[in-house]
PDB file of N, CA and C in Angstrom:
ATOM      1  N   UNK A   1     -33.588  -2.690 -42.008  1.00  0.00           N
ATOM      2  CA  UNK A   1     -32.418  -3.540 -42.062  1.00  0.00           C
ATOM      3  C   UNK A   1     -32.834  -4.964 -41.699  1.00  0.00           C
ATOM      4  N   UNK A   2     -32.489  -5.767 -42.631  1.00  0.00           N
ATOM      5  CA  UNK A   2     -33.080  -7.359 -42.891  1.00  0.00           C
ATOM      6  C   UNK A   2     -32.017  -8.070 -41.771  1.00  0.00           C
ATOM      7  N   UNK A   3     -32.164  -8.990 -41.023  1.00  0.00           N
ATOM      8  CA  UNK A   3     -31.686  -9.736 -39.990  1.00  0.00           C
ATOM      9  C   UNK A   3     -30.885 -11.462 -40.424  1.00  0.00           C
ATOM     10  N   UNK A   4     -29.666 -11.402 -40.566  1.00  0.00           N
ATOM     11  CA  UNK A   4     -29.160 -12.850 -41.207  1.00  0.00           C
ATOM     12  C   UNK A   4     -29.539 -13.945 -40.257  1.00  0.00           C
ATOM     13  N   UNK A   5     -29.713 -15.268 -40.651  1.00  0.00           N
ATOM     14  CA  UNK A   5     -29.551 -16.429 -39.577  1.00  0.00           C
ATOM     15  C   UNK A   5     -28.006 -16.837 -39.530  1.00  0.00           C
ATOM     16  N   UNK A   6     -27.328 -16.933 -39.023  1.00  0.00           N
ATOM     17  CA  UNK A   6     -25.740 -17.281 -39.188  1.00  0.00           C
ATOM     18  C   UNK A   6     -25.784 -18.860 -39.144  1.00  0.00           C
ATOM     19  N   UNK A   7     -24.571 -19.281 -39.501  1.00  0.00           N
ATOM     20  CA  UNK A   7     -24.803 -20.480 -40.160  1.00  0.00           C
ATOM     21  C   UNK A   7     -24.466 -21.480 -39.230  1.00  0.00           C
ATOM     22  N   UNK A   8     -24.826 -22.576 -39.383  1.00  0.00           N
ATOM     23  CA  UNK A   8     -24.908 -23.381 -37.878  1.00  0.00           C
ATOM     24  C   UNK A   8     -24.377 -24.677 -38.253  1.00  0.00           C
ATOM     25  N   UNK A   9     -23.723 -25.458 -37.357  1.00  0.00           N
ATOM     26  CA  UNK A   9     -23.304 -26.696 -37.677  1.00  0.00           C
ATOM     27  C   UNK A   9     -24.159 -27.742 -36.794  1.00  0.00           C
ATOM     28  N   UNK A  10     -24.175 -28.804 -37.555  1.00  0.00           N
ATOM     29  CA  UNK A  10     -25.177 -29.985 -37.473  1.00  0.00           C
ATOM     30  C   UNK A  10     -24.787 -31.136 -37.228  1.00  0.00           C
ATOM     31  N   UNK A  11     -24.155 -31.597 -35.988  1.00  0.00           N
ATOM     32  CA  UNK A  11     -23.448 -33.017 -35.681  1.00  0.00           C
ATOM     33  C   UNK A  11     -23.969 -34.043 -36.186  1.00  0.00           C
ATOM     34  N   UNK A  12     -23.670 -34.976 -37.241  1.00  0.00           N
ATOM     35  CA  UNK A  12     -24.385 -36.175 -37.385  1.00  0.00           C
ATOM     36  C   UNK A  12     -24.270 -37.592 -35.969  1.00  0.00           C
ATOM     37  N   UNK A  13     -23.493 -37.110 -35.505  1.00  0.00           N
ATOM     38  CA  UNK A  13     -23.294 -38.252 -34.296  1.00  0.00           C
ATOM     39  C   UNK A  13     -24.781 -37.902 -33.245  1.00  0.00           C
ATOM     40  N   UNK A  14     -24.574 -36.896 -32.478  1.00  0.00           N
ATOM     41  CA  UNK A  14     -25.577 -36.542 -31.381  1.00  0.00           C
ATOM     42  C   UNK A  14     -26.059 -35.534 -32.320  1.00  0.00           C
ATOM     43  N   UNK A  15     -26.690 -34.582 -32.813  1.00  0.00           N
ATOM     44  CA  UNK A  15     -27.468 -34.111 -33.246  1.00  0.00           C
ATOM     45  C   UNK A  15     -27.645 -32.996 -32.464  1.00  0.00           C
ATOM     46  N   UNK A  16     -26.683 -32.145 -32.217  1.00  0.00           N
ATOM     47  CA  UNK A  16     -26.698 -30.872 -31.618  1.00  0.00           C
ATOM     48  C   UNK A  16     -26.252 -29.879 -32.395  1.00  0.00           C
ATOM     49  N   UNK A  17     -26.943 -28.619 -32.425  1.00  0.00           N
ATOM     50  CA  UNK A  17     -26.694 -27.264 -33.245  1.00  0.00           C
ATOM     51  C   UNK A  17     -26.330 -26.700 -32.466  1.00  0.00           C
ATOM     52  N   UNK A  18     -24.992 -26.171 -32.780  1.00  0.00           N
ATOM     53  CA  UNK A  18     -24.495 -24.746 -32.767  1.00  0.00           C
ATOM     54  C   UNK A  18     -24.167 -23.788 -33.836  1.00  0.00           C
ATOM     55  N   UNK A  19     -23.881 -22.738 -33.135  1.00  0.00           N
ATOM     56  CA  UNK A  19     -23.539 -21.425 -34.485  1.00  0.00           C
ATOM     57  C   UNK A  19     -21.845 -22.037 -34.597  1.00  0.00           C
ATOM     58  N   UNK A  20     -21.786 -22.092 -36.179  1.00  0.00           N
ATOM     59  CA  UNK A  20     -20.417 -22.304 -36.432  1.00  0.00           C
ATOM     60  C   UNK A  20     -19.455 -21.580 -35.926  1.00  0.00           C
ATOM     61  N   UNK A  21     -19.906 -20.382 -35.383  1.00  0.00           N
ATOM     62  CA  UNK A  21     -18.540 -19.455 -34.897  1.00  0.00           C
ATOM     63  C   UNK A  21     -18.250 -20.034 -33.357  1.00  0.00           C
ATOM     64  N   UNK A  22     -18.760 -20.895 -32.987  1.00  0.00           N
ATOM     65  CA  UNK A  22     -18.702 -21.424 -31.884  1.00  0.00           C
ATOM     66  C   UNK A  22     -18.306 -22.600 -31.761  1.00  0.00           C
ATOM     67  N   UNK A  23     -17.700 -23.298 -32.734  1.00  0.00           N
ATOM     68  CA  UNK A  23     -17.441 -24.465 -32.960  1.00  0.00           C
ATOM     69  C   UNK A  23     -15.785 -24.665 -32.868  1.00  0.00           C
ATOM     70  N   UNK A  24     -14.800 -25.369 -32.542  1.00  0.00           N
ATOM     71  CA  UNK A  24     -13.738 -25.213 -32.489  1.00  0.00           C
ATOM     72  C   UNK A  24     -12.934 -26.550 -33.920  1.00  0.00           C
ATOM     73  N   UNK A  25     -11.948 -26.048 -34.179  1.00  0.00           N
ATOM     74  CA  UNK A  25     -11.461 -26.932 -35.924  1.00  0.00           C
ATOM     75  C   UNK A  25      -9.990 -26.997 -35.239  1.00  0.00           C
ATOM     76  N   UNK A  26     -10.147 -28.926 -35.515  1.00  0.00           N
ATOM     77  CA  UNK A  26      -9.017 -29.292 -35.322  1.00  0.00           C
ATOM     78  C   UNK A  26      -7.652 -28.527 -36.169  1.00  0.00           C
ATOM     79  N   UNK A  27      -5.964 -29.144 -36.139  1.00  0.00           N
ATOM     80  CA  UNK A  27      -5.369 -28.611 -36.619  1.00  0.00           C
ATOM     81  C   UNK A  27      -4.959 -28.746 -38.106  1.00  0.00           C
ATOM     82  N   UNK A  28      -6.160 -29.525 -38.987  1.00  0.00           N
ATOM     83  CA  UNK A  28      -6.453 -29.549 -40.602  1.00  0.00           C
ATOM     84  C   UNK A  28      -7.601 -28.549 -40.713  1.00  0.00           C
ATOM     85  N   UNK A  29      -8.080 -27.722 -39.618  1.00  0.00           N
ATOM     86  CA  UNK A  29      -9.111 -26.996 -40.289  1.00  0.00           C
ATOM     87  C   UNK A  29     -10.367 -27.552 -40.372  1.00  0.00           C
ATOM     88  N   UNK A  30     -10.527 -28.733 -39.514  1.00  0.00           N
ATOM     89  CA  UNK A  30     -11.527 -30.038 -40.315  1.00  0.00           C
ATOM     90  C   UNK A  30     -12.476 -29.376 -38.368  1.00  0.00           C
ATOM     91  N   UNK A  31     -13.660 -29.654 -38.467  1.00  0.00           N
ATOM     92  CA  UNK A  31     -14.400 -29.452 -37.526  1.00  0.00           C
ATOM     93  C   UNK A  31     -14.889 -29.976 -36.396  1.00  0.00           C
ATOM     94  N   UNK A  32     -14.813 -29.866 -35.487  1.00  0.00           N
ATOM     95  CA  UNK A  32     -15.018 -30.605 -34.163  1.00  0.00           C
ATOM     96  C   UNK A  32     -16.612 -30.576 -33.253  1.00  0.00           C
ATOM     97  N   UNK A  33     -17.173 -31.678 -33.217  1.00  0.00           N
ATOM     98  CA  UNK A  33     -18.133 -31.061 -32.180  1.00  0.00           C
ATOM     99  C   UNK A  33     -18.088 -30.713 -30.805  1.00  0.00           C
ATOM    100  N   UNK A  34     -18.462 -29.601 -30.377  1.00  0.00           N
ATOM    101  CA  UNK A  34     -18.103 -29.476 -28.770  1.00  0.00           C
ATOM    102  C   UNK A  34     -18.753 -30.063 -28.084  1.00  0.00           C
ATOM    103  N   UNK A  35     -19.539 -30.992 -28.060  1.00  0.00           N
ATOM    104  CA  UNK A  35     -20.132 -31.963 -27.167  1.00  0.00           C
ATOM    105  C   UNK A  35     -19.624 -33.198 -27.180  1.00  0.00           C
ATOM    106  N   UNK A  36     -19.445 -34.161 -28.524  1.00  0.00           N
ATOM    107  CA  UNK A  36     -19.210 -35.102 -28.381  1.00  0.00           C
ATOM    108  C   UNK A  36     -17.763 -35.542 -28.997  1.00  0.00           C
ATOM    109  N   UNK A  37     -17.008 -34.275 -29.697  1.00  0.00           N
ATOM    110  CA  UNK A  37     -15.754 -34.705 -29.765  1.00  0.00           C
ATOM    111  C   UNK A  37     -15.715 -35.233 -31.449  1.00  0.00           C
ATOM    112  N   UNK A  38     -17.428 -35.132 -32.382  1.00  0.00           N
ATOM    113  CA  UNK A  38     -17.039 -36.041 -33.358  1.00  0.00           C
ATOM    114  C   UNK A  38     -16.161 -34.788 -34.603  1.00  0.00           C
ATOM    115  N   UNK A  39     -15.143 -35.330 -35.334  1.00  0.00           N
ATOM    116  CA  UNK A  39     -14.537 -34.967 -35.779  1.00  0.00           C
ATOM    117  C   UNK A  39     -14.979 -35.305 -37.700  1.00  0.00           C
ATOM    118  N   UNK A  40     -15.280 -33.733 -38.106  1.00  0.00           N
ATOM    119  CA  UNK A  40     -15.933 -34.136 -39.770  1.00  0.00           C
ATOM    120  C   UNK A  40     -14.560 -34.043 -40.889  1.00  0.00           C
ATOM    121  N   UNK A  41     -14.035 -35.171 -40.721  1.00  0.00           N
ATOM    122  CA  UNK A  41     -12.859 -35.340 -41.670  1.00  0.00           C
ATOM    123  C   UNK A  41     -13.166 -36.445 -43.031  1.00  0.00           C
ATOM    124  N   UNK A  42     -12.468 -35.828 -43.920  1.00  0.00           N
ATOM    125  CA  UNK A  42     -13.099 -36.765 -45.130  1.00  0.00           C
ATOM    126  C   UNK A  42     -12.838 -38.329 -44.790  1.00  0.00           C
ATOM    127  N   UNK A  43     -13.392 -39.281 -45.491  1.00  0.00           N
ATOM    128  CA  UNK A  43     -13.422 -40.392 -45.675  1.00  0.00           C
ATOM    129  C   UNK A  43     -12.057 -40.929 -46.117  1.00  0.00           C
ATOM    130  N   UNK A  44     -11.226 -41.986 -46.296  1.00  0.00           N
ATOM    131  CA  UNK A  44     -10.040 -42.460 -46.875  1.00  0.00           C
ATOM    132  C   UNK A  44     -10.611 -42.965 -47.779  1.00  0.00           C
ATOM    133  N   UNK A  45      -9.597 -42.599 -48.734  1.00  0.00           N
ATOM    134  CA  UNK A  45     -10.084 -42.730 -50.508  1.00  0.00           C
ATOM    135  C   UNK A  45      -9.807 -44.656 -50.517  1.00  0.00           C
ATOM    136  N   UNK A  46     -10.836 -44.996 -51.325  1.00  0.00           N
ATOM    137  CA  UNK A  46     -10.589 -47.217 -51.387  1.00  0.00           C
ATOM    138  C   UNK A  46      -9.509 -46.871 -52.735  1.00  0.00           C
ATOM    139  N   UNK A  47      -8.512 -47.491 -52.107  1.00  0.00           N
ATOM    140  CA  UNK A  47      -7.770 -47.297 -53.268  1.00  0.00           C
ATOM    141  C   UNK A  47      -7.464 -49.087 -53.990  1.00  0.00           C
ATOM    142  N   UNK A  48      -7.864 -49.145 -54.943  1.00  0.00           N
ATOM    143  CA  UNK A  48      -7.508 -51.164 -55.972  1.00  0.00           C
ATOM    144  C   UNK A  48      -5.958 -51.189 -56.094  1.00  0.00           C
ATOM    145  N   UNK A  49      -4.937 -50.081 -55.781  1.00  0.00           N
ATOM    146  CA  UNK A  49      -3.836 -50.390 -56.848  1.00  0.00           C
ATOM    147  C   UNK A  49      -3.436 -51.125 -55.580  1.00  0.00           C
ATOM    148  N   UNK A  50      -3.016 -51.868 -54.894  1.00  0.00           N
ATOM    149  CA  UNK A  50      -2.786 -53.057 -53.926  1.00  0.00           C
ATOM    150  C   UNK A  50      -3.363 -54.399 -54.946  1.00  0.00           C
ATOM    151  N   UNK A  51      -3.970 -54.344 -55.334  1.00  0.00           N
ATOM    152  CA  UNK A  51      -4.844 -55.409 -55.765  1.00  0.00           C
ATOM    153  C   UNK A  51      -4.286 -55.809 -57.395  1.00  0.00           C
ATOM    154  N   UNK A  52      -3.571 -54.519 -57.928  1.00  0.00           N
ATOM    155  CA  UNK A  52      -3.055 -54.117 -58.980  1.00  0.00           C
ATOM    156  C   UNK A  52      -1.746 -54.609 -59.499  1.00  0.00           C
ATOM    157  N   UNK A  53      -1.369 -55.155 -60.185  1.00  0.00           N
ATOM    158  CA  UNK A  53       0.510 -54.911 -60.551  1.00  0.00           C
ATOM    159  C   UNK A  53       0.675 -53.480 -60.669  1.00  0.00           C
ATOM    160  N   UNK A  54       2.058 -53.653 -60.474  1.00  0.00           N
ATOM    161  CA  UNK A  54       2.739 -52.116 -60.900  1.00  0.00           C
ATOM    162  C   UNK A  54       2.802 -51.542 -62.448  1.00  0.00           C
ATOM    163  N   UNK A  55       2.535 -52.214 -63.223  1.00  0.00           N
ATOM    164  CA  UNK A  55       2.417 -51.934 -64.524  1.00  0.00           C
ATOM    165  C   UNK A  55       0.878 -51.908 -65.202  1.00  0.00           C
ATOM    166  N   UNK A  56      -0.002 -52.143 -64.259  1.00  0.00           N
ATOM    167  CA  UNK A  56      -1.570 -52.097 -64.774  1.00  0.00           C
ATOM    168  C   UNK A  56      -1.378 -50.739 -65.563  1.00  0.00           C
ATOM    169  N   UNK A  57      -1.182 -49.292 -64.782  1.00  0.00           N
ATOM    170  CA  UNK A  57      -1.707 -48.506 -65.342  1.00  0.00           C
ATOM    171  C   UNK A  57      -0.819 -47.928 -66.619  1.00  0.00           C
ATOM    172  N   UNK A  58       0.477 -48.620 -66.736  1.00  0.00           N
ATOM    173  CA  UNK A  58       1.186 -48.276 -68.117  1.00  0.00           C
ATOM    174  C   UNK A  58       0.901 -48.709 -69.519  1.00  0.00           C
TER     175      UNK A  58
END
C-alpha cells in the first residue's frame, strides 16, 4: 500500500507550509494563513467602464 503526500498550502507572504487540512477559510471559502493572517482572495477586476460613456458598449 503506496503512501499519499497530502496537499499543503504555501503562504506567499511568510513562507510557511502547512497541511491544508489545517488551515482555517475565511467566510467566502477563500484561505487564511495561520501564522500571519494573509488572506488568498482574488484580485479586484481593473474595470475602464468609469473611463467609458454609457453608450460605448451599444
Amino acid at each position: 500500500m503506496s503512501t499519499e503526500n497530502a496537499a499543503t498550502f504555501d503562504c506567499p507572504e511568510c513562507d510557511v507550509s502547512a497541511p491544508s487540512t489545517s488551515v482555517p477559510y475565511d467566510s467566502l471559502g477563500y484561505v487564511v494563513c495561520p501564522v500571519c493572517g494573509y488572506a488568498a482572495t482574488p484580485a479586484p477586476e481593473r474595470s475602464s467602464s468609469a473611463e467609458r460613456s454609457p453608450s460605448a458598449g451599444d
